[in-house]
PDB file of N, CA and C in Angstrom:
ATOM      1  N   UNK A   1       0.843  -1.167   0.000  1.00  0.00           N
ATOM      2  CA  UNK A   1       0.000   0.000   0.000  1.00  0.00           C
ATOM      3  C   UNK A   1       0.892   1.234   0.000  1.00  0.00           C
ATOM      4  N   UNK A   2       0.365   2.029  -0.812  1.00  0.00           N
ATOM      5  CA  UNK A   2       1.531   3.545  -0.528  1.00  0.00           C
ATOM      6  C   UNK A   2       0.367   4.513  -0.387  1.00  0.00           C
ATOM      7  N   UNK A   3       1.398   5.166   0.122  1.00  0.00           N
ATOM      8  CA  UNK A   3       0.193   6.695   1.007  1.00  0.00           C
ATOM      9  C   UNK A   3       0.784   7.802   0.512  1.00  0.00           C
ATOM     10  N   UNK A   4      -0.215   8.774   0.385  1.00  0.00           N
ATOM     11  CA  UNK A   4       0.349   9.869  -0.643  1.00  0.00           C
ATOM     12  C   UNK A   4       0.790  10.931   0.499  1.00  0.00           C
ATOM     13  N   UNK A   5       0.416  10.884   1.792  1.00  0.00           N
ATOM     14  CA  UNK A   5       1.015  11.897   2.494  1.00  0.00           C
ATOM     15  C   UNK A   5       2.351  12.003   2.801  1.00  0.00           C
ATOM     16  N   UNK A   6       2.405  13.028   3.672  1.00  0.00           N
ATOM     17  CA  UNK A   6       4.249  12.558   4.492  1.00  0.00           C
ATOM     18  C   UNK A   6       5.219  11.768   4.367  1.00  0.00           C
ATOM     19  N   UNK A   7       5.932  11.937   4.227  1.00  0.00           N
ATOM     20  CA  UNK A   7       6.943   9.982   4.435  1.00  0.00           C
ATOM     21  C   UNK A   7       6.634  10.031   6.124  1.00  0.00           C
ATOM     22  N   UNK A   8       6.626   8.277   6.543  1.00  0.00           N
ATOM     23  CA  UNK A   8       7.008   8.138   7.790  1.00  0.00           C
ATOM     24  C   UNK A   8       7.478   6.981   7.984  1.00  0.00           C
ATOM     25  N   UNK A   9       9.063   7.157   8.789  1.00  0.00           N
ATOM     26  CA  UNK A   9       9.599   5.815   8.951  1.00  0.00           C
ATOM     27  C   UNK A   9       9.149   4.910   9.405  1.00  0.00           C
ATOM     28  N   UNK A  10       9.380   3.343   9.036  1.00  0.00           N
ATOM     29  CA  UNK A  10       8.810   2.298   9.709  1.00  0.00           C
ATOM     30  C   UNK A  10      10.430   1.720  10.183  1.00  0.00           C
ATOM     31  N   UNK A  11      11.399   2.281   9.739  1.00  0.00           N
ATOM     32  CA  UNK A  11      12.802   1.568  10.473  1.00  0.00           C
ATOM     33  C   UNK A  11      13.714   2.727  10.145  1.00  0.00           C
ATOM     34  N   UNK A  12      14.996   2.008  10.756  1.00  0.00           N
ATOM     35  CA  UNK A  12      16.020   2.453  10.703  1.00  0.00           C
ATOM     36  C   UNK A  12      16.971   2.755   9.100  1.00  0.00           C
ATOM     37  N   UNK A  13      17.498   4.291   9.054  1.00  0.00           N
ATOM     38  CA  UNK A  13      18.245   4.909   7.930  1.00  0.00           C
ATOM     39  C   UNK A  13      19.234   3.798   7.816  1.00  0.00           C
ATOM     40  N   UNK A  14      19.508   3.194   6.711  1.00  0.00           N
ATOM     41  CA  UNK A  14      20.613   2.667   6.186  1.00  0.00           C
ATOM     42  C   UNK A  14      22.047   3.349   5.268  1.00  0.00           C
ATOM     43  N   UNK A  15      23.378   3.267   5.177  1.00  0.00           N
ATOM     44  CA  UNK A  15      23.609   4.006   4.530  1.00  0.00           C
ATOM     45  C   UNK A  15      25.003   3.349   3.540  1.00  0.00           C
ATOM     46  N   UNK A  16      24.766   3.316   2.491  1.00  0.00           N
ATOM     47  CA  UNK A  16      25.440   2.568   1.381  1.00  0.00           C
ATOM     48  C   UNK A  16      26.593   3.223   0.660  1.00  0.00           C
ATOM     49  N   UNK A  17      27.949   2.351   1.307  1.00  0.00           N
ATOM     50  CA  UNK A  17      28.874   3.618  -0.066  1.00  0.00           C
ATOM     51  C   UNK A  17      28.649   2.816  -1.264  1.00  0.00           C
ATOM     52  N   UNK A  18      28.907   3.208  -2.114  1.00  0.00           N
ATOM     53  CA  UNK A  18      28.938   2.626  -3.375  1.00  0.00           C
ATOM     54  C   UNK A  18      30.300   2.696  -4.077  1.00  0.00           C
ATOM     55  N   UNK A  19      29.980   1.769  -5.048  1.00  0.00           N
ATOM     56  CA  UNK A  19      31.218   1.777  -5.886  1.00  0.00           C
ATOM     57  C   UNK A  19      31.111   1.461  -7.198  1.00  0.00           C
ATOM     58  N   UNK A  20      32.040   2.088  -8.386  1.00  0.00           N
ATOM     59  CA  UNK A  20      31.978   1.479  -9.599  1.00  0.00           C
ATOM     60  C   UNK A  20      32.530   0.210  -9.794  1.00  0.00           C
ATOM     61  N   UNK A  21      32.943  -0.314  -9.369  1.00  0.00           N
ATOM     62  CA  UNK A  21      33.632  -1.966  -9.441  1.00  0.00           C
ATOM     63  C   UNK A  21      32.849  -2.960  -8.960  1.00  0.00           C
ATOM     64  N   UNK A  22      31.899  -2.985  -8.613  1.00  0.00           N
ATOM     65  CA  UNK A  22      30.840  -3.721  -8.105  1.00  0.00           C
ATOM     66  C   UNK A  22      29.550  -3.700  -7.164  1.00  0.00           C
ATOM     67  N   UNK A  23      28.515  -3.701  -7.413  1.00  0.00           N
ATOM     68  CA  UNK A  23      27.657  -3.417  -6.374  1.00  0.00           C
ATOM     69  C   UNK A  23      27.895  -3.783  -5.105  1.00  0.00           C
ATOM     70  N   UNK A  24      27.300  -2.939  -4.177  1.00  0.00           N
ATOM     71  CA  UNK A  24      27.407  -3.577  -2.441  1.00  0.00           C
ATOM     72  C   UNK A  24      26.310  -3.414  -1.920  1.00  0.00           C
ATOM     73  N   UNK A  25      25.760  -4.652  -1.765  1.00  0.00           N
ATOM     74  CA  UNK A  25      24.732  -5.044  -0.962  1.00  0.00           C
ATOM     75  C   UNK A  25      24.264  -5.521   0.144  1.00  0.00           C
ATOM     76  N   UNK A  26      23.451  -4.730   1.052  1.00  0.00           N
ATOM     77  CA  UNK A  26      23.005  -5.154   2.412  1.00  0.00           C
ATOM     78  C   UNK A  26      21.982  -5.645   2.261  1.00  0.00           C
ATOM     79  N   UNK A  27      21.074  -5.829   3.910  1.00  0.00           N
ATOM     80  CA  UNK A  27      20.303  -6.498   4.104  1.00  0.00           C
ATOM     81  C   UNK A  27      19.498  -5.917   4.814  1.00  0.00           C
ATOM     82  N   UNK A  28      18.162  -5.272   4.653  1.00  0.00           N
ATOM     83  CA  UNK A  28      17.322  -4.270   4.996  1.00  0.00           C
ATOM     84  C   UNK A  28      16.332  -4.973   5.945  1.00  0.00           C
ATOM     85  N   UNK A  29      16.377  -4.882   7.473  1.00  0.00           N
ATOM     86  CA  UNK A  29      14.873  -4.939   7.701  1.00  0.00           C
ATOM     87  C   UNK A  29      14.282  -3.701   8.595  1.00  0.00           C
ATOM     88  N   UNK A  30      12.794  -3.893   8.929  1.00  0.00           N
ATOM     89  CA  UNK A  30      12.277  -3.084   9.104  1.00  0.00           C
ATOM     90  C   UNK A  30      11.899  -2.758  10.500  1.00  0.00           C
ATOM     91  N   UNK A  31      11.274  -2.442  11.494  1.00  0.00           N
ATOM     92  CA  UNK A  31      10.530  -2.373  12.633  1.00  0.00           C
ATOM     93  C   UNK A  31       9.077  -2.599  12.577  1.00  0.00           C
ATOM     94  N   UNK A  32       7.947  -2.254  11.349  1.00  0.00           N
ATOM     95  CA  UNK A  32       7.203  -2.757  11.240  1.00  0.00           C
ATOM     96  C   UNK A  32       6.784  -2.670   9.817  1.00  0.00           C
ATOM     97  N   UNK A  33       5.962  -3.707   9.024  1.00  0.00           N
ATOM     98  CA  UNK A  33       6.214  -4.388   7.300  1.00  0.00           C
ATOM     99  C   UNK A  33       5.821  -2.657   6.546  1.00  0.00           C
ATOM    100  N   UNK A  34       6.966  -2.949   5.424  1.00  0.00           N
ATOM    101  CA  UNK A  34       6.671  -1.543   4.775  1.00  0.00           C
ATOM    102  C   UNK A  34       7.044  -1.534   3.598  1.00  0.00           C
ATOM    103  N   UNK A  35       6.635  -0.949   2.441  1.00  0.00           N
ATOM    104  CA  UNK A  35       7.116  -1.625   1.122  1.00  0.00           C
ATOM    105  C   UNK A  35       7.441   0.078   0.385  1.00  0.00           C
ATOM    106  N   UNK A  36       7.715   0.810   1.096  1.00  0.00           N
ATOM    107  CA  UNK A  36       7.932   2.110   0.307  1.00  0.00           C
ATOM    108  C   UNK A  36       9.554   2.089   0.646  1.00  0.00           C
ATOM    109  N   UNK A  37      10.705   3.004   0.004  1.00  0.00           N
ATOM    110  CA  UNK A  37      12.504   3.468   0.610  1.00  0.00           C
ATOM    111  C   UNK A  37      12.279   4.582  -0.057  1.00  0.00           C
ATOM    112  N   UNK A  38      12.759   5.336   1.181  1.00  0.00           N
ATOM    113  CA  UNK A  38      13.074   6.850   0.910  1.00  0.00           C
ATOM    114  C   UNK A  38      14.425   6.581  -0.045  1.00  0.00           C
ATOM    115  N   UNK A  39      14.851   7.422  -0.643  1.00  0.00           N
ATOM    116  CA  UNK A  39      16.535   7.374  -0.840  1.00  0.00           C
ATOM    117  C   UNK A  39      17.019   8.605  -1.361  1.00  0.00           C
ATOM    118  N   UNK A  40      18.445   8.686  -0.369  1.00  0.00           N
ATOM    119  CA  UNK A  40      18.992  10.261  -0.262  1.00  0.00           C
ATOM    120  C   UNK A  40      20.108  10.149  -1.219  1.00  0.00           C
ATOM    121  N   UNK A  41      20.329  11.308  -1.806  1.00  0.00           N
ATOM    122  CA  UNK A  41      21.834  10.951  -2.769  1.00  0.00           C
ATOM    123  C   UNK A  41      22.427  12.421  -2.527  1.00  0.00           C
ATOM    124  N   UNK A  42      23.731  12.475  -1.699  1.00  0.00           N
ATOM    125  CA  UNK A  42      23.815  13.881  -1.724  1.00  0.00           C
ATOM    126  C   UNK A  42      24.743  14.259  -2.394  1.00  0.00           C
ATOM    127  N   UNK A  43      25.416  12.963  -3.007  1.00  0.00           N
ATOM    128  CA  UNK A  43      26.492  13.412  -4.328  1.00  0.00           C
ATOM    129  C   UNK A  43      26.585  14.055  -5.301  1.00  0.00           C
ATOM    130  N   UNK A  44      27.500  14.338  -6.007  1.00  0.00           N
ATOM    131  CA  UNK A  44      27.515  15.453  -6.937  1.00  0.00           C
ATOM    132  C   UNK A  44      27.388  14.176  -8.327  1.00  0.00           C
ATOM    133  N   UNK A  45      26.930  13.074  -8.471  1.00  0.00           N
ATOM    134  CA  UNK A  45      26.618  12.165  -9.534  1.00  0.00           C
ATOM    135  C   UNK A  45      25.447  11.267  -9.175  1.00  0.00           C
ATOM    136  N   UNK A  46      24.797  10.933  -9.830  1.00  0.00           N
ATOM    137  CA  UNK A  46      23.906   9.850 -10.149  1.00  0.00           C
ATOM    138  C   UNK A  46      24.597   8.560  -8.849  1.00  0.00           C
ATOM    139  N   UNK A  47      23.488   7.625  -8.445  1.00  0.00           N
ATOM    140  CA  UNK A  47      23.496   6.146  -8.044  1.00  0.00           C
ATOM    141  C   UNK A  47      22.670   5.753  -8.621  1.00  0.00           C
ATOM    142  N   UNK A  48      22.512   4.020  -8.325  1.00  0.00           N
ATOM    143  CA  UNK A  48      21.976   3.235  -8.813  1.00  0.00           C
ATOM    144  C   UNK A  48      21.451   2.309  -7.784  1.00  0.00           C
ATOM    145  N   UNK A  49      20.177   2.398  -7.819  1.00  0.00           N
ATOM    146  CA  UNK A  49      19.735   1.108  -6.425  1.00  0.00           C
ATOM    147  C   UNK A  49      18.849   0.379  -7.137  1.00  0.00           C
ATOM    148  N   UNK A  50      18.888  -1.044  -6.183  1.00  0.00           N
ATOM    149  CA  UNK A  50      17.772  -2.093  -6.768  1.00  0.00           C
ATOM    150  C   UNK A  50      17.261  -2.610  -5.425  1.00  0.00           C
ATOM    151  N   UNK A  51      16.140  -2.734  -5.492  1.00  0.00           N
ATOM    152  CA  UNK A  51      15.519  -3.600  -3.935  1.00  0.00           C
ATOM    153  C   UNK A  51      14.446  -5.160  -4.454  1.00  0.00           C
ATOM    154  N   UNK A  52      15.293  -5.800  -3.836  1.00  0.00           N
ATOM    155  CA  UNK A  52      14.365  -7.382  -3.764  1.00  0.00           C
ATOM    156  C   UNK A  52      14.293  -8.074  -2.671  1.00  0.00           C
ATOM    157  N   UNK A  53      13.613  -8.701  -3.338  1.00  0.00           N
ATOM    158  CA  UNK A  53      13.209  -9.905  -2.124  1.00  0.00           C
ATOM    159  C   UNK A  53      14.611 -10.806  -1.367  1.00  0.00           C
ATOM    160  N   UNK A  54      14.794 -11.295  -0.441  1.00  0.00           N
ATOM    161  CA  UNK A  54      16.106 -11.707   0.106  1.00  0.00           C
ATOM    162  C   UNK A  54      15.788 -13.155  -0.596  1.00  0.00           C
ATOM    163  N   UNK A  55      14.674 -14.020  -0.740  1.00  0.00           N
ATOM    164  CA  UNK A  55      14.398 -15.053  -1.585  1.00  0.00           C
ATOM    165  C   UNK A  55      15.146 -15.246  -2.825  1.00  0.00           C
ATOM    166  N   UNK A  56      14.714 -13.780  -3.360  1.00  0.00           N
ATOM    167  CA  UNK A  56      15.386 -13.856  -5.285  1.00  0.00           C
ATOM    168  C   UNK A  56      16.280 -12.159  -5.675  1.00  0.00           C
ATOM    169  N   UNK A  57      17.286 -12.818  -4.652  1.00  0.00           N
ATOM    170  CA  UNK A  57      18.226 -11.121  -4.850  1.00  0.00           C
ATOM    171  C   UNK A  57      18.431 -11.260  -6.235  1.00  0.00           C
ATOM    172  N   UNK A  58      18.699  -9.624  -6.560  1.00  0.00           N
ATOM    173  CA  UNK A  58      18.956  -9.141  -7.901  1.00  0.00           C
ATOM    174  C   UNK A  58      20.363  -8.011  -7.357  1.00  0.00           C
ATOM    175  N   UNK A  59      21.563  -7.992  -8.037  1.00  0.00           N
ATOM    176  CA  UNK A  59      22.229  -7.036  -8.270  1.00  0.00           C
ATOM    177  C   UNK A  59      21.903  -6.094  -9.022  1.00  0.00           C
ATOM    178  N   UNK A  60      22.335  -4.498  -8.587  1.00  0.00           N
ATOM    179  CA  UNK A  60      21.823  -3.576  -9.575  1.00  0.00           C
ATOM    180  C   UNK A  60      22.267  -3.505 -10.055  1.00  0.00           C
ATOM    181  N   UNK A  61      22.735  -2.949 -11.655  1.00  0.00           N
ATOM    182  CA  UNK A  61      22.934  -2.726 -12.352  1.00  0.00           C
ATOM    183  C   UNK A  61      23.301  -1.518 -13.250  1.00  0.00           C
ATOM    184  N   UNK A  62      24.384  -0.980 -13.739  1.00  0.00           N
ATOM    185  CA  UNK A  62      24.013   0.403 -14.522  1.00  0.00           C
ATOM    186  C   UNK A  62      23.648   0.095 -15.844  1.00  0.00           C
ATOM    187  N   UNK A  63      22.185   0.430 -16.264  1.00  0.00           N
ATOM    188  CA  UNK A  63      22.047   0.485 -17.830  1.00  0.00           C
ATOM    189  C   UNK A  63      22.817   1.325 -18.727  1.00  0.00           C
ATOM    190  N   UNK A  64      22.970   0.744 -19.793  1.00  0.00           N
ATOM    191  CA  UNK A  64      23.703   1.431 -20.959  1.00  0.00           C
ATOM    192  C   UNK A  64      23.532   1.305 -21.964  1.00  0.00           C
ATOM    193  N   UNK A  65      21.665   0.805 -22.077  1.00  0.00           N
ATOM    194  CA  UNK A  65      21.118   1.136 -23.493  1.00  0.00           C
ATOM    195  C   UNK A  65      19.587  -0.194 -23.452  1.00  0.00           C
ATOM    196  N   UNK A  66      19.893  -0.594 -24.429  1.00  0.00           N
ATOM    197  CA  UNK A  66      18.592  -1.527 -24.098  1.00  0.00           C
ATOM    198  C   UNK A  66      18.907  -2.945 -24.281  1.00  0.00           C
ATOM    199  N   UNK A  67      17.771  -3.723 -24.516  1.00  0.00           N
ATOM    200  CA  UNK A  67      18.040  -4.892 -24.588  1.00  0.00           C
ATOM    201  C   UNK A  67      19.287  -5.779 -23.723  1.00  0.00           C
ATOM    202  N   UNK A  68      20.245  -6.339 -23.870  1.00  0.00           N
ATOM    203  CA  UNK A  68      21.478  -6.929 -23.241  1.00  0.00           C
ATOM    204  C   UNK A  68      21.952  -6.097 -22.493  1.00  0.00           C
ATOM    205  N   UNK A  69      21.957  -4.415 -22.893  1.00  0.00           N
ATOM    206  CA  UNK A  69      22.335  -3.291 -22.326  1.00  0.00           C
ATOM    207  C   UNK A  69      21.690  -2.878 -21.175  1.00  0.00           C
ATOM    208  N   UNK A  70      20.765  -3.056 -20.872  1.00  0.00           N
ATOM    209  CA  UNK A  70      19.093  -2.281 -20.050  1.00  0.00           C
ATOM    210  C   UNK A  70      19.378  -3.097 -18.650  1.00  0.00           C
ATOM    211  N   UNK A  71      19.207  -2.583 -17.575  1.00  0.00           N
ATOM    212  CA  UNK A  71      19.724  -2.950 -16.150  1.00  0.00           C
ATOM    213  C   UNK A  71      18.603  -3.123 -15.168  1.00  0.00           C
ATOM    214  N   UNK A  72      18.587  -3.544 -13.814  1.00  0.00           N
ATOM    215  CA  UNK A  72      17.844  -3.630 -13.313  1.00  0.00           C
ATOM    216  C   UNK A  72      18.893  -2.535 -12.290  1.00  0.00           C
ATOM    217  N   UNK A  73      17.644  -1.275 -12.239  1.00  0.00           N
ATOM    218  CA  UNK A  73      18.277   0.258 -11.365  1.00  0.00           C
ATOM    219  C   UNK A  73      17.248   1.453 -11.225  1.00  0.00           C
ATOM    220  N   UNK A  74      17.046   1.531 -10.406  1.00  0.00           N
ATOM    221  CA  UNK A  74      16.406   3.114 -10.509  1.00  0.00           C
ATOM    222  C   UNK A  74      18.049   4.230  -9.856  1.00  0.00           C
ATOM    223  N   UNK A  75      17.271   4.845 -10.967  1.00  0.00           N
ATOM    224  CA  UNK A  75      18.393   6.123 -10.938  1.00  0.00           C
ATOM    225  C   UNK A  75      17.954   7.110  -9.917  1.00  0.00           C
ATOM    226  N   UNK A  76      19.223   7.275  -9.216  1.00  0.00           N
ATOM    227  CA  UNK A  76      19.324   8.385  -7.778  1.00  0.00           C
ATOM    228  C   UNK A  76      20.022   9.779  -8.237  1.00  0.00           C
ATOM    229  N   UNK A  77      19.172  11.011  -8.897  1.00  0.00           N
ATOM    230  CA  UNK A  77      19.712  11.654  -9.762  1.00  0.00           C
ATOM    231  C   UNK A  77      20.617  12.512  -7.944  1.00  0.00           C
ATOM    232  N   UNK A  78      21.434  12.899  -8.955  1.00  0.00           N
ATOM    233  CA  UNK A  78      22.925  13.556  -7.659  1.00  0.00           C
ATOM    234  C   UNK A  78      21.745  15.128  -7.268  1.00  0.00           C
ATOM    235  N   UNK A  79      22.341  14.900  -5.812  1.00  0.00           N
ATOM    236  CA  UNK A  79      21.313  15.719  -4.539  1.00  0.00           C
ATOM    237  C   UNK A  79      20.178  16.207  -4.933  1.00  0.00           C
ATOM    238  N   UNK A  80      19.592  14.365  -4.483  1.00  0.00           N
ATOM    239  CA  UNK A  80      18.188  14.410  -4.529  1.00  0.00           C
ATOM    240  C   UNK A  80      17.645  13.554  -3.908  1.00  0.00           C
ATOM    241  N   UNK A  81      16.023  13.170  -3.442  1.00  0.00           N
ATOM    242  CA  UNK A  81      15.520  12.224  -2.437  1.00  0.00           C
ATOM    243  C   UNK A  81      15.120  11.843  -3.516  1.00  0.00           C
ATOM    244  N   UNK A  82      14.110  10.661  -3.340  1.00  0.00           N
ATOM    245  CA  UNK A  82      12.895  10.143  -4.142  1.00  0.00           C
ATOM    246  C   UNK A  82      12.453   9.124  -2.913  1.00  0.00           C
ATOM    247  N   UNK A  83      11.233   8.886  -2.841  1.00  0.00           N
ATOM    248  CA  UNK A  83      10.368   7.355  -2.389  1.00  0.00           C
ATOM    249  C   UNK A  83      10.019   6.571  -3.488  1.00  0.00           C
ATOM    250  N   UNK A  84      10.470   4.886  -3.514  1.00  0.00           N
ATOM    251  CA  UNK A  84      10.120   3.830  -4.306  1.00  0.00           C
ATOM    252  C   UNK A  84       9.671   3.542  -3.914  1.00  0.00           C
ATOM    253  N   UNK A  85       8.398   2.326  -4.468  1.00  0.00           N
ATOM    254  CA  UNK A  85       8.260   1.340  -3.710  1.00  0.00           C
ATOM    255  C   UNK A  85       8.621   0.067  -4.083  1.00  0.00           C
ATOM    256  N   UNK A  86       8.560  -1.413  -3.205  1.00  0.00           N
ATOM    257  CA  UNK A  86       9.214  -2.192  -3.546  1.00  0.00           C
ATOM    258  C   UNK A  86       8.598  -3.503  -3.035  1.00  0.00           C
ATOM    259  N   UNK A  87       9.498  -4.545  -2.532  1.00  0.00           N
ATOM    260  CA  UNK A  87       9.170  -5.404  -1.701  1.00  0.00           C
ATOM    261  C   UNK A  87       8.568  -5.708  -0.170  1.00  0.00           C
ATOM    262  N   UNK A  88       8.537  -6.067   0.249  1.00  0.00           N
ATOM    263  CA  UNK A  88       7.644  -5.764   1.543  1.00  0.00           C
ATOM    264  C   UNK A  88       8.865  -6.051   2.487  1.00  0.00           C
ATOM    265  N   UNK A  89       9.304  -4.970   3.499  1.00  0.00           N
ATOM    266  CA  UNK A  89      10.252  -5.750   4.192  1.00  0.00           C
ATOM    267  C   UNK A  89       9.759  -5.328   5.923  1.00  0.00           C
ATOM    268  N   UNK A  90      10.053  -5.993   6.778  1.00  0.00           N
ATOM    269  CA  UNK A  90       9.843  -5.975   7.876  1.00  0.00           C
ATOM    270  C   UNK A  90      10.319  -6.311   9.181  1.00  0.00           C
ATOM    271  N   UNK A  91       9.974  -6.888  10.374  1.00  0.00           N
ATOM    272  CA  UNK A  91      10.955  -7.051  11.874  1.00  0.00           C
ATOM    273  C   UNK A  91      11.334  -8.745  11.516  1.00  0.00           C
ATOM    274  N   UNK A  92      10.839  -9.452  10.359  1.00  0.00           N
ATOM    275  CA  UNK A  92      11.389 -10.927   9.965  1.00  0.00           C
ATOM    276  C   UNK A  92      11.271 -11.137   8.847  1.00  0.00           C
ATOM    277  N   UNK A  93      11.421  -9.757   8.159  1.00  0.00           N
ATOM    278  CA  UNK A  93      11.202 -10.536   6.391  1.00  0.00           C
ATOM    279  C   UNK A  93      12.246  -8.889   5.675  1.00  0.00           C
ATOM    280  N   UNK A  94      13.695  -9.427   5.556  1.00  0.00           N
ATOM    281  CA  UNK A  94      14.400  -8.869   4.820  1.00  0.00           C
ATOM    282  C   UNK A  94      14.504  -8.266   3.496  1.00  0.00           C
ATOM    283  N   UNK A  95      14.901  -7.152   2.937  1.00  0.00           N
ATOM    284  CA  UNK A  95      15.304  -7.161   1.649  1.00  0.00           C
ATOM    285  C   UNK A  95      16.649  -6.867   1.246  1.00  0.00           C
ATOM    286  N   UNK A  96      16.866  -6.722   0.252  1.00  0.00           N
ATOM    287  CA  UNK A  96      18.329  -7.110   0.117  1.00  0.00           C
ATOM    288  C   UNK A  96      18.319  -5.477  -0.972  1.00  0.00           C
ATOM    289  N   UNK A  97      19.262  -4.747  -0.273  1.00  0.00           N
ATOM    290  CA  UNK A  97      19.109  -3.368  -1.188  1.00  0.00           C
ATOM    291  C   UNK A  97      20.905  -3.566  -2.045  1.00  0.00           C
ATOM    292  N   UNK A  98      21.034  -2.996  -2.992  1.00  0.00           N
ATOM    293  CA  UNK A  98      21.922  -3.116  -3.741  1.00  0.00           C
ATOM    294  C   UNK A  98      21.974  -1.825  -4.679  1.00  0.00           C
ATOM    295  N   UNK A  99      23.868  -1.290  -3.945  1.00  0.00           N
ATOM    296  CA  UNK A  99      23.692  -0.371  -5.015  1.00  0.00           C
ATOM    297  C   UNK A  99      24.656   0.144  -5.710  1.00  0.00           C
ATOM    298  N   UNK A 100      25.215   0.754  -6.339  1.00  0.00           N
ATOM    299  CA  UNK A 100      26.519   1.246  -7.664  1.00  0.00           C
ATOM    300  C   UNK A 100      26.758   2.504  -8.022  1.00  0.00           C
ATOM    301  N   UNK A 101      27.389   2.930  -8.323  1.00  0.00           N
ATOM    302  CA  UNK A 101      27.686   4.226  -9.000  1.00  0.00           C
ATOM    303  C   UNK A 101      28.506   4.078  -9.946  1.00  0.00           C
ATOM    304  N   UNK A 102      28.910   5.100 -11.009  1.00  0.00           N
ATOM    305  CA  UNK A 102      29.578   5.101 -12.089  1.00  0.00           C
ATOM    306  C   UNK A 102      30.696   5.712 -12.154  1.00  0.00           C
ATOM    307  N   UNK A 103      31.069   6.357 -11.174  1.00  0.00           N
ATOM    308  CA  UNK A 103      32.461   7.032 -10.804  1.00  0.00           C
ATOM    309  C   UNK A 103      32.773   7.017  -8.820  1.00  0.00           C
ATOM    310  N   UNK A 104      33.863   6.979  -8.064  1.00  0.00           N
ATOM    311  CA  UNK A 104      34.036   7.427  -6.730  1.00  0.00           C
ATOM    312  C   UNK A 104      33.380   6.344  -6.193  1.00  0.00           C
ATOM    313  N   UNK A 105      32.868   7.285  -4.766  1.00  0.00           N
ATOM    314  CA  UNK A 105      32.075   6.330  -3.931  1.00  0.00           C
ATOM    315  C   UNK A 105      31.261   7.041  -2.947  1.00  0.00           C
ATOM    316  N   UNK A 106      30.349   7.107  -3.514  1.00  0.00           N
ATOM    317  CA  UNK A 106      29.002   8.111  -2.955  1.00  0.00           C
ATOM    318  C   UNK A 106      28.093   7.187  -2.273  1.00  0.00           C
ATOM    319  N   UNK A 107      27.905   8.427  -1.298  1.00  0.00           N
ATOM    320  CA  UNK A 107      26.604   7.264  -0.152  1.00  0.00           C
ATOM    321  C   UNK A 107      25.525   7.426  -0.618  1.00  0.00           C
ATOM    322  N   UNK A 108      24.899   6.375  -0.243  1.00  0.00           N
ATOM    323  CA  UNK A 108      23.339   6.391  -0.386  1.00  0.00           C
ATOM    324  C   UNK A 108      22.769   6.431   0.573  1.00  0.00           C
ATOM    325  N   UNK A 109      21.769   6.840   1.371  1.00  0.00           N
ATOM    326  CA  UNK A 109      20.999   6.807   2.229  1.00  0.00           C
ATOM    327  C   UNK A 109      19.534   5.934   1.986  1.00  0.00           C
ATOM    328  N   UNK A 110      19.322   5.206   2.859  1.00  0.00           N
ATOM    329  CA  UNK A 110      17.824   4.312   2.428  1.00  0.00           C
ATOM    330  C   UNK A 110      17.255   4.041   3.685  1.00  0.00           C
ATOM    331  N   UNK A 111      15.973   4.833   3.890  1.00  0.00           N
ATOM    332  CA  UNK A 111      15.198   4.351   4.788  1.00  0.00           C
ATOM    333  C   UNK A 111      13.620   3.832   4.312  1.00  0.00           C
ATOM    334  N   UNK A 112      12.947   2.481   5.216  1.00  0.00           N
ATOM    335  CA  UNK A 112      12.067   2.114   4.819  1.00  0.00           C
ATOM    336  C   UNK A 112      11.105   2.779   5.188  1.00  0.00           C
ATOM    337  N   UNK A 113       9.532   3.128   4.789  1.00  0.00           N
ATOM    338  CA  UNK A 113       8.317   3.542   5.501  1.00  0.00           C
ATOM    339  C   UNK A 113       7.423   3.593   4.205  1.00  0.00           C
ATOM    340  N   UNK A 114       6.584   4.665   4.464  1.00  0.00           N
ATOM    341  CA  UNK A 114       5.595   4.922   3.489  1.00  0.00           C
ATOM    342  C   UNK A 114       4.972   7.029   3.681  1.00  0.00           C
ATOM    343  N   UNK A 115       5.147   6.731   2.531  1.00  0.00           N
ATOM    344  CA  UNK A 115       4.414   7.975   2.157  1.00  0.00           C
ATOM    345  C   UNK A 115       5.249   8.890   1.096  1.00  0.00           C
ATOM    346  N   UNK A 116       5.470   9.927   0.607  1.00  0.00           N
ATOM    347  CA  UNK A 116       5.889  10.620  -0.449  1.00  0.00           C
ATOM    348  C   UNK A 116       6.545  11.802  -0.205  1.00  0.00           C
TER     349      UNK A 116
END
């Protein structure tokens, strides 16, 4: 369910450096079930995050065109928030966040809840 008001946390800020040499991925849970992530980018470039299920992790990916090229990523345009939504994660049901950049090593910030 997503709610168009406020964001409000359901857990704890996570915070991801990233890297161009390979994604780095944690393991997200929640305080109580929530399927929306804030995510902060206060870098001066783009990230790349992916959120799944801890069942059927996915690495993210940077796209670089389509087909064979085309990635699994939502783009974290540089100093900016956005709310996704995603998998359901909670106080016993994990997700597995994963994320990249294309130059350095910029943090990501990811907290779970709901709202906009």
């Amino acid at each position: 369910m997503s709610v168009t008001g406020a964001f409000q946390a359901t857990g704890k800020t996570v915070q991801i450096t990233t890297s161009s040499a390979a994604a780095n991925n944690l393991v997200m849970l929640s305080d109580s079930p929530s399927m929306q992530y804030r995510l902060i980018n206060h870098a001066s470039q783009p990230v790349y995050v992916w959120i799944s299920p801890i069942g059927a992790p996915v690495n993210v990916s940077i796209p670089t065109g389509n087909g064979a090229n085309a990635g699994y990523a939502h783009v974290v345009p540089p100093a900016s928030e956005y709310v996704i939504s995603g998998p359901q994660t909670g106080p016993d049901t994990g997700v597995l966040v994963s994320a990249r950049a294309d130059s350095g090593t910029p943090a990501l910030y990811v907290t779970p809840g709901y709202g906009r």
